[in-house]
C-alpha atoms as a PDB file:
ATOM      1  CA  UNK A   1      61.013 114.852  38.916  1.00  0.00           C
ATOM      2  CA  UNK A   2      58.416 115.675  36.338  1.00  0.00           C
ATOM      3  CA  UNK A   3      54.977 113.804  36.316  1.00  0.00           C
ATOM      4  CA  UNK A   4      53.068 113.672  33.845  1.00  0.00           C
ATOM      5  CA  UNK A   5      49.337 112.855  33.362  1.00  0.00           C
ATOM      6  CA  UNK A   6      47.822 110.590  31.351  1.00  0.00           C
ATOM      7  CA  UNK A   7      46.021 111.797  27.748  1.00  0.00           C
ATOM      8  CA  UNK A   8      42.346 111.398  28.026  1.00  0.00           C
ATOM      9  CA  UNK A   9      40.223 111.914  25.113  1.00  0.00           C
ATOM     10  CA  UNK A  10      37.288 114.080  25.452  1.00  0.00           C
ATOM     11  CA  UNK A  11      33.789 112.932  24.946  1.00  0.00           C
ATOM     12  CA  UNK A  12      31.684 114.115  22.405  1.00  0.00           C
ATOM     13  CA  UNK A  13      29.149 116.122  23.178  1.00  0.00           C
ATOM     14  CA  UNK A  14      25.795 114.579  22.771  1.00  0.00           C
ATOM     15  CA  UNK A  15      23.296 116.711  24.614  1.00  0.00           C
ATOM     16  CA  UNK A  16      23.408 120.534  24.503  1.00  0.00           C
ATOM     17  CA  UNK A  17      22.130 121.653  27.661  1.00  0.00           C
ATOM     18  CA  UNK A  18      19.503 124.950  27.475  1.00  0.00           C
ATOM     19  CA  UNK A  19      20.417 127.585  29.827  1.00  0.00           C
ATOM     20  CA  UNK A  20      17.767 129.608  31.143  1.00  0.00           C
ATOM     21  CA  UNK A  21      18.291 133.088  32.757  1.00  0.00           C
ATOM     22  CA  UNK A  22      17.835 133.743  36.515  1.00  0.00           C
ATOM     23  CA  UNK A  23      14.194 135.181  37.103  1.00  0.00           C
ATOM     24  CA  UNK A  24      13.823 138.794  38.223  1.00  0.00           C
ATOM     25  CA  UNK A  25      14.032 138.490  41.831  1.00  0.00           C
ATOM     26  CA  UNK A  26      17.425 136.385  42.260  1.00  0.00           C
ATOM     27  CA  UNK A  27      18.912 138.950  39.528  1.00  0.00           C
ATOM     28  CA  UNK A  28      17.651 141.949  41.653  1.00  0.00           C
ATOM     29  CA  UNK A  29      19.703 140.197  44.357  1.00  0.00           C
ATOM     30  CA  UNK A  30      22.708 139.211  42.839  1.00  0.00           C
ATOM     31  CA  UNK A  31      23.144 143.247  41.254  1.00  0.00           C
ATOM     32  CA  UNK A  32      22.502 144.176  44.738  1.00  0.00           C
ATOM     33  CA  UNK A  33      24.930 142.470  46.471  1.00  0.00           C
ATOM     34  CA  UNK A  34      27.625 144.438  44.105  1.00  0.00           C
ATOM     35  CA  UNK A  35      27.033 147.064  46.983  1.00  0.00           C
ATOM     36  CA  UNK A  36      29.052 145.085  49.494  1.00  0.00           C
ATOM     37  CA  UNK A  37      32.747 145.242  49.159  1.00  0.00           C
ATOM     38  CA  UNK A  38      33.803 141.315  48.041  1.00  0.00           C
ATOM     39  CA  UNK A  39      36.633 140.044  49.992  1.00  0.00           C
ATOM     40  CA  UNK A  40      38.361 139.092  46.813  1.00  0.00           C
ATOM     41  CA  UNK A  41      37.745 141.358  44.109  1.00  0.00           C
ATOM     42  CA  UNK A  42      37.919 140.179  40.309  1.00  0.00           C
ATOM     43  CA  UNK A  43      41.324 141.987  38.701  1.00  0.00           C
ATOM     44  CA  UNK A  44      39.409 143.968  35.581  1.00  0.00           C
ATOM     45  CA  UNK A  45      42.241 146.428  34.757  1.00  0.00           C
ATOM     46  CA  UNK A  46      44.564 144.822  32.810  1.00  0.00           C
ATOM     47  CA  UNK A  47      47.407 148.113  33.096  1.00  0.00           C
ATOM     48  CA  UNK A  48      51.091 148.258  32.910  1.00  0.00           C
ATOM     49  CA  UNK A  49      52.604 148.456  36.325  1.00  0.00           C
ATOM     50  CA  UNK A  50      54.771 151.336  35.549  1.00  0.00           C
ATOM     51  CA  UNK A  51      51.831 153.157  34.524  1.00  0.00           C
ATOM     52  CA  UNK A  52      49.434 153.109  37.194  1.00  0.00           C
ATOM     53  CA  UNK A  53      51.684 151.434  40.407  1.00  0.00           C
ATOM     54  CA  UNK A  54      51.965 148.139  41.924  1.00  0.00           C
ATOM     55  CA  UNK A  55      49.363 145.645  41.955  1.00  0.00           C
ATOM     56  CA  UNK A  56      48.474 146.218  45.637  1.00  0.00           C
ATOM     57  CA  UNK A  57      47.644 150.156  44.477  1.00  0.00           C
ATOM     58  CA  UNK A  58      44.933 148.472  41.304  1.00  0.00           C
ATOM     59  CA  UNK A  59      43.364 146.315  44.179  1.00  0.00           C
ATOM     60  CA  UNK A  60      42.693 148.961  46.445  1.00  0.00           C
ATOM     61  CA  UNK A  61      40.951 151.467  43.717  1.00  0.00           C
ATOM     62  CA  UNK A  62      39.091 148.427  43.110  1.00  0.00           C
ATOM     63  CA  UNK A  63      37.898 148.501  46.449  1.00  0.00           C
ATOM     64  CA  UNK A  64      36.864 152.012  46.319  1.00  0.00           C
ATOM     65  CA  UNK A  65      34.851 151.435  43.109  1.00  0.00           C
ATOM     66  CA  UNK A  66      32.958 148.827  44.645  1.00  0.00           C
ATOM     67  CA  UNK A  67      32.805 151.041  47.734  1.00  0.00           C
ATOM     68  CA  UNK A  68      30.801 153.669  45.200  1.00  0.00           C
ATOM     69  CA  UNK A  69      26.962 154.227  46.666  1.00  0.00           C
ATOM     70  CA  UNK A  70      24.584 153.218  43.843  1.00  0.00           C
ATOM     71  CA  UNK A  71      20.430 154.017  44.317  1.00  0.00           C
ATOM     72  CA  UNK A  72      18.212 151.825  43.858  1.00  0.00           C
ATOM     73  CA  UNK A  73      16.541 153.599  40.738  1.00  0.00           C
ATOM     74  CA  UNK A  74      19.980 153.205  38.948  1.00  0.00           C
ATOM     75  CA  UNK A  75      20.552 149.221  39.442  1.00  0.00           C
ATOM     76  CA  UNK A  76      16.781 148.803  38.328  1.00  0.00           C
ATOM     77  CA  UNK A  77      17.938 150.825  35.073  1.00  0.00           C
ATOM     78  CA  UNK A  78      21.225 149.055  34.643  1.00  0.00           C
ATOM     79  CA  UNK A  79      19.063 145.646  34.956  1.00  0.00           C
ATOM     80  CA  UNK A  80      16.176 146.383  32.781  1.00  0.00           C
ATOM     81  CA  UNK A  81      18.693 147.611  29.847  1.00  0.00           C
ATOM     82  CA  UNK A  82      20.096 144.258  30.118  1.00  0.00           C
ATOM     83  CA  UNK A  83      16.833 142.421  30.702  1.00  0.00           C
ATOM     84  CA  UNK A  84      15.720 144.294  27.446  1.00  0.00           C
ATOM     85  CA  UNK A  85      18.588 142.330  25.351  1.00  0.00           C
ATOM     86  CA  UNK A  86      17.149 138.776  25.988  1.00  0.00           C
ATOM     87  CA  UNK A  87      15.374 137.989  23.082  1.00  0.00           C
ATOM     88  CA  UNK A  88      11.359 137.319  23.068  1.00  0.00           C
ATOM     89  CA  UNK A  89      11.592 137.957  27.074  1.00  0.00           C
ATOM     90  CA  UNK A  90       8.123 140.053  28.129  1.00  0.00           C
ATOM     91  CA  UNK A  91       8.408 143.594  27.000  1.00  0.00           C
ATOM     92  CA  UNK A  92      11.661 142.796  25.169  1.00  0.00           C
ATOM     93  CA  UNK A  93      11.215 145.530  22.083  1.00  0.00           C
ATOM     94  CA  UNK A  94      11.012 144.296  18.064  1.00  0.00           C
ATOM     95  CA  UNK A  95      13.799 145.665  17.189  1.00  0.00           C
ATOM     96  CA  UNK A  96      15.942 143.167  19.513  1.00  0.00           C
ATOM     97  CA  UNK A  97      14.006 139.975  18.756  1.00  0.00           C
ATOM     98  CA  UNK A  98      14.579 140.739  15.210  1.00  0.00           C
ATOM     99  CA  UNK A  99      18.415 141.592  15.196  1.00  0.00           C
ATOM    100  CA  UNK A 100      19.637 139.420  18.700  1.00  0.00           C
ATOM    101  CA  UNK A 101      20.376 135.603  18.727  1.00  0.00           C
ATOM    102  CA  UNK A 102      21.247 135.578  22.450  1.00  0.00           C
ATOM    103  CA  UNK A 103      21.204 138.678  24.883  1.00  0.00           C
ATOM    104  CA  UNK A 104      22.806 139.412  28.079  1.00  0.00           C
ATOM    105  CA  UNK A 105      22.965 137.224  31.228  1.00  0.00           C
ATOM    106  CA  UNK A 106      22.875 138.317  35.115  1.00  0.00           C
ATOM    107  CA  UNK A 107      26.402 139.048  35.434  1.00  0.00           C
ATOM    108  CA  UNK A 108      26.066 142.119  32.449  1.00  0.00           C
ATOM    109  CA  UNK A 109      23.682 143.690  35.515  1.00  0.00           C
ATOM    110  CA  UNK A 110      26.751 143.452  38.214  1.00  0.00           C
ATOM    111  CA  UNK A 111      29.585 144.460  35.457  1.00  0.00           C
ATOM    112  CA  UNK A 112      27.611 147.784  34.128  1.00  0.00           C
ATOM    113  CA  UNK A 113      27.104 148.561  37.935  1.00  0.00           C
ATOM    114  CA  UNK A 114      30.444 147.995  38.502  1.00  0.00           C
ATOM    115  CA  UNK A 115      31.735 150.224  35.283  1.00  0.00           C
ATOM    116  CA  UNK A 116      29.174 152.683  36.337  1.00  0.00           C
ATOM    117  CA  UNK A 117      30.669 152.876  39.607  1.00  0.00           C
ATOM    118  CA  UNK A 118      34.272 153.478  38.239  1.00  0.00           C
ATOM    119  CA  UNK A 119      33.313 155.914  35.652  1.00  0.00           C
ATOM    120  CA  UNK A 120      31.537 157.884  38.725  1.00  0.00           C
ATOM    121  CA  UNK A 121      34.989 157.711  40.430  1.00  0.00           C
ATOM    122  CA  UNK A 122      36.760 158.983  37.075  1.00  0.00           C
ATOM    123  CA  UNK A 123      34.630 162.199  36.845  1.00  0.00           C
ATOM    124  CA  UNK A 124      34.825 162.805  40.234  1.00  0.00           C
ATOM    125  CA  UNK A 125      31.321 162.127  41.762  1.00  0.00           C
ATOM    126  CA  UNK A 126      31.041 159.746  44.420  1.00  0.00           C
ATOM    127  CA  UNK A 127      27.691 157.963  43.497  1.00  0.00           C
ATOM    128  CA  UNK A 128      27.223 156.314  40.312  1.00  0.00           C
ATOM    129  CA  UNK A 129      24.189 157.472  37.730  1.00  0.00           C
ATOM    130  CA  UNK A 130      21.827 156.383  35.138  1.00  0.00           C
ATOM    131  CA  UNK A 131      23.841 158.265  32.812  1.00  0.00           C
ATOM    132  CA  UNK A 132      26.848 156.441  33.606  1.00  0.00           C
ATOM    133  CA  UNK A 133      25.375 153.386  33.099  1.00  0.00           C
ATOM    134  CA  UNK A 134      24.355 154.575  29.825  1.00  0.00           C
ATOM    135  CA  UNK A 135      28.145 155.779  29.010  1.00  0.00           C
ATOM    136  CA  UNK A 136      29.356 152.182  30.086  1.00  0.00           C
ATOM    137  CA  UNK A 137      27.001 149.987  28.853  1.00  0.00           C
ATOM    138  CA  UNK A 138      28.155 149.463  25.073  1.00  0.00           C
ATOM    139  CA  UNK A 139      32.172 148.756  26.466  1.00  0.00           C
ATOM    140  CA  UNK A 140      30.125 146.014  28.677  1.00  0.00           C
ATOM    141  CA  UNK A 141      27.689 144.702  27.011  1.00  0.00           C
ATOM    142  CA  UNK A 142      29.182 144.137  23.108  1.00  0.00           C
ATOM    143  CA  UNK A 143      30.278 141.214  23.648  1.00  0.00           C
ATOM    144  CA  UNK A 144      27.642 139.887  25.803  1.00  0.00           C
ATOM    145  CA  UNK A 145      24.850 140.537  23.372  1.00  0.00           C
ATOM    146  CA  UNK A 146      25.169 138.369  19.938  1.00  0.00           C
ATOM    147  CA  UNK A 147      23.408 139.487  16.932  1.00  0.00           C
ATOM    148  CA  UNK A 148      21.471 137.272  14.400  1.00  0.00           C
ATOM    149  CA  UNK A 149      22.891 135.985  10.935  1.00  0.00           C
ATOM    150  CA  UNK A 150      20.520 138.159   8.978  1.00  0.00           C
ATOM    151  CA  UNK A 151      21.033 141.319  11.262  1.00  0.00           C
ATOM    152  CA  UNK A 152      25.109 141.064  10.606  1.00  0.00           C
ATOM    153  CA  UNK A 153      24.599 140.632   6.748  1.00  0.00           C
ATOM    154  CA  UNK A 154      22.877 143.918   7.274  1.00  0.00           C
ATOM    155  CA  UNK A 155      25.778 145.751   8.510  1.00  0.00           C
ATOM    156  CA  UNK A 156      24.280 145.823  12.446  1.00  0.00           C
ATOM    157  CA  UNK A 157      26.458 145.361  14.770  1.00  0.00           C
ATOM    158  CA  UNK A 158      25.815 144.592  18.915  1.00  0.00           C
ATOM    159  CA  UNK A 159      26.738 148.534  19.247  1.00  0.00           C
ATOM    160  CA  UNK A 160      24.044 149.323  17.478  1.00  0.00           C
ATOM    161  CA  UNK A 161      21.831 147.336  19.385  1.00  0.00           C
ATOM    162  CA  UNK A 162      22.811 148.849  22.865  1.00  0.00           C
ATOM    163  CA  UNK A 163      22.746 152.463  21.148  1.00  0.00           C
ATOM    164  CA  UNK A 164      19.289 151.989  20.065  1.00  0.00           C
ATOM    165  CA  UNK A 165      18.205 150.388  23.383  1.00  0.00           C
ATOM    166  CA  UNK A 166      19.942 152.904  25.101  1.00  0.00           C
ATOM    167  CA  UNK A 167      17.964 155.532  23.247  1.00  0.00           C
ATOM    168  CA  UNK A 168      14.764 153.593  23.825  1.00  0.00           C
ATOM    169  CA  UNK A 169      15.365 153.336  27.737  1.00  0.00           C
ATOM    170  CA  UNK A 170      15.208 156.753  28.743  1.00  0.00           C
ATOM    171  CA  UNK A 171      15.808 156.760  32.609  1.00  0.00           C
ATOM    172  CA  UNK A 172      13.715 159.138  34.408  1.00  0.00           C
ATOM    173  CA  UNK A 173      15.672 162.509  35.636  1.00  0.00           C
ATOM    174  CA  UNK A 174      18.388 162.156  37.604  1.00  0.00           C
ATOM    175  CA  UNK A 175      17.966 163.600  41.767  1.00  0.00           C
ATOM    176  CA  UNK A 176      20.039 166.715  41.488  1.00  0.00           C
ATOM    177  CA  UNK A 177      21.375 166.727  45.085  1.00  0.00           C
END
């Protein structure tokens, strides 16, 4: 027998809640903690089967991605290019509080880790890079940073944005090992 559940209207929204962005330290420690393998890892490949294998064979490169060593010097990187998107946020540069509406929140940090870590994996390097982090970050962070009104009727897109930053945020040289 089917049950069925009553139609409730929803409320209207009267209060629009501000959300404020974790401070430095608990965002240091949430990108961090990417460095442990989770017990349940997110699914992020959406594949065909047929091309890549069963589901079990996507979960366990998953679990070699996040098994990927990533140095210190690289997560601070991957968190001050996304620190750098919030708008009118310390040294956040002109060029974002004049083009961004709303940058990127903690979880951009653990995501361009993460994509860091798999394009390590893809050009066969077992530790992840600033420069990875700079190939991954527009695929990750588009649609995470929202540009203003007047910077769209200009023709600038949130690829823009990250290229600019991106040139802007020059990571110190890599250790050659």
């Amino acid at each position: 027998t089917l049950h069925y559940l009553p139609v409730i209207p929803r409320p209207e929204k009267i209060v629009c809640a501000v959300r404020n962005y974790m401070d430095h330290h608990n965002e240091v420690l949430a990108a961090g903690m990417q460095r442990e393998l989770s017990e349940k890892p997110p699914i992020f490949l959406r594949v065909w089967r047929s091309q890549v294998g069963h589901g079990q064979d996507i979960i366990r490169l998953q679990e070699i991605v996040r098994r990927v060593p990533v140095a210190d010097h690289v997560i601070r990187y991957a968190m001050k290019l996304v620190r750098l998107t919030r708008v009118n946020k310390g040294d956040t540069p002109k060029f974002i509080n004049d083009n961004v509406s709303w940058g990127a929140g903690p979880r951009a940090s653990i995501y361009l880790i993460l994509a860091a870590k798999a394009r390590a994996i893809l050009h066969g390097r077992v530790h992840a890079t600033t420069e990875d982090v700079r190939a991954v970050a527009a695929p990750v962070l588009r649609h995470r940073v929202l540009t203003t009104f007047n910077a769209e009727a200009a023709g600038v897109t949130s690829d823009d944005v990250i290229k600019r930053l991106i040139k802007v945020l020059a990571p110190r040289e890599e250790l050659v090992v």
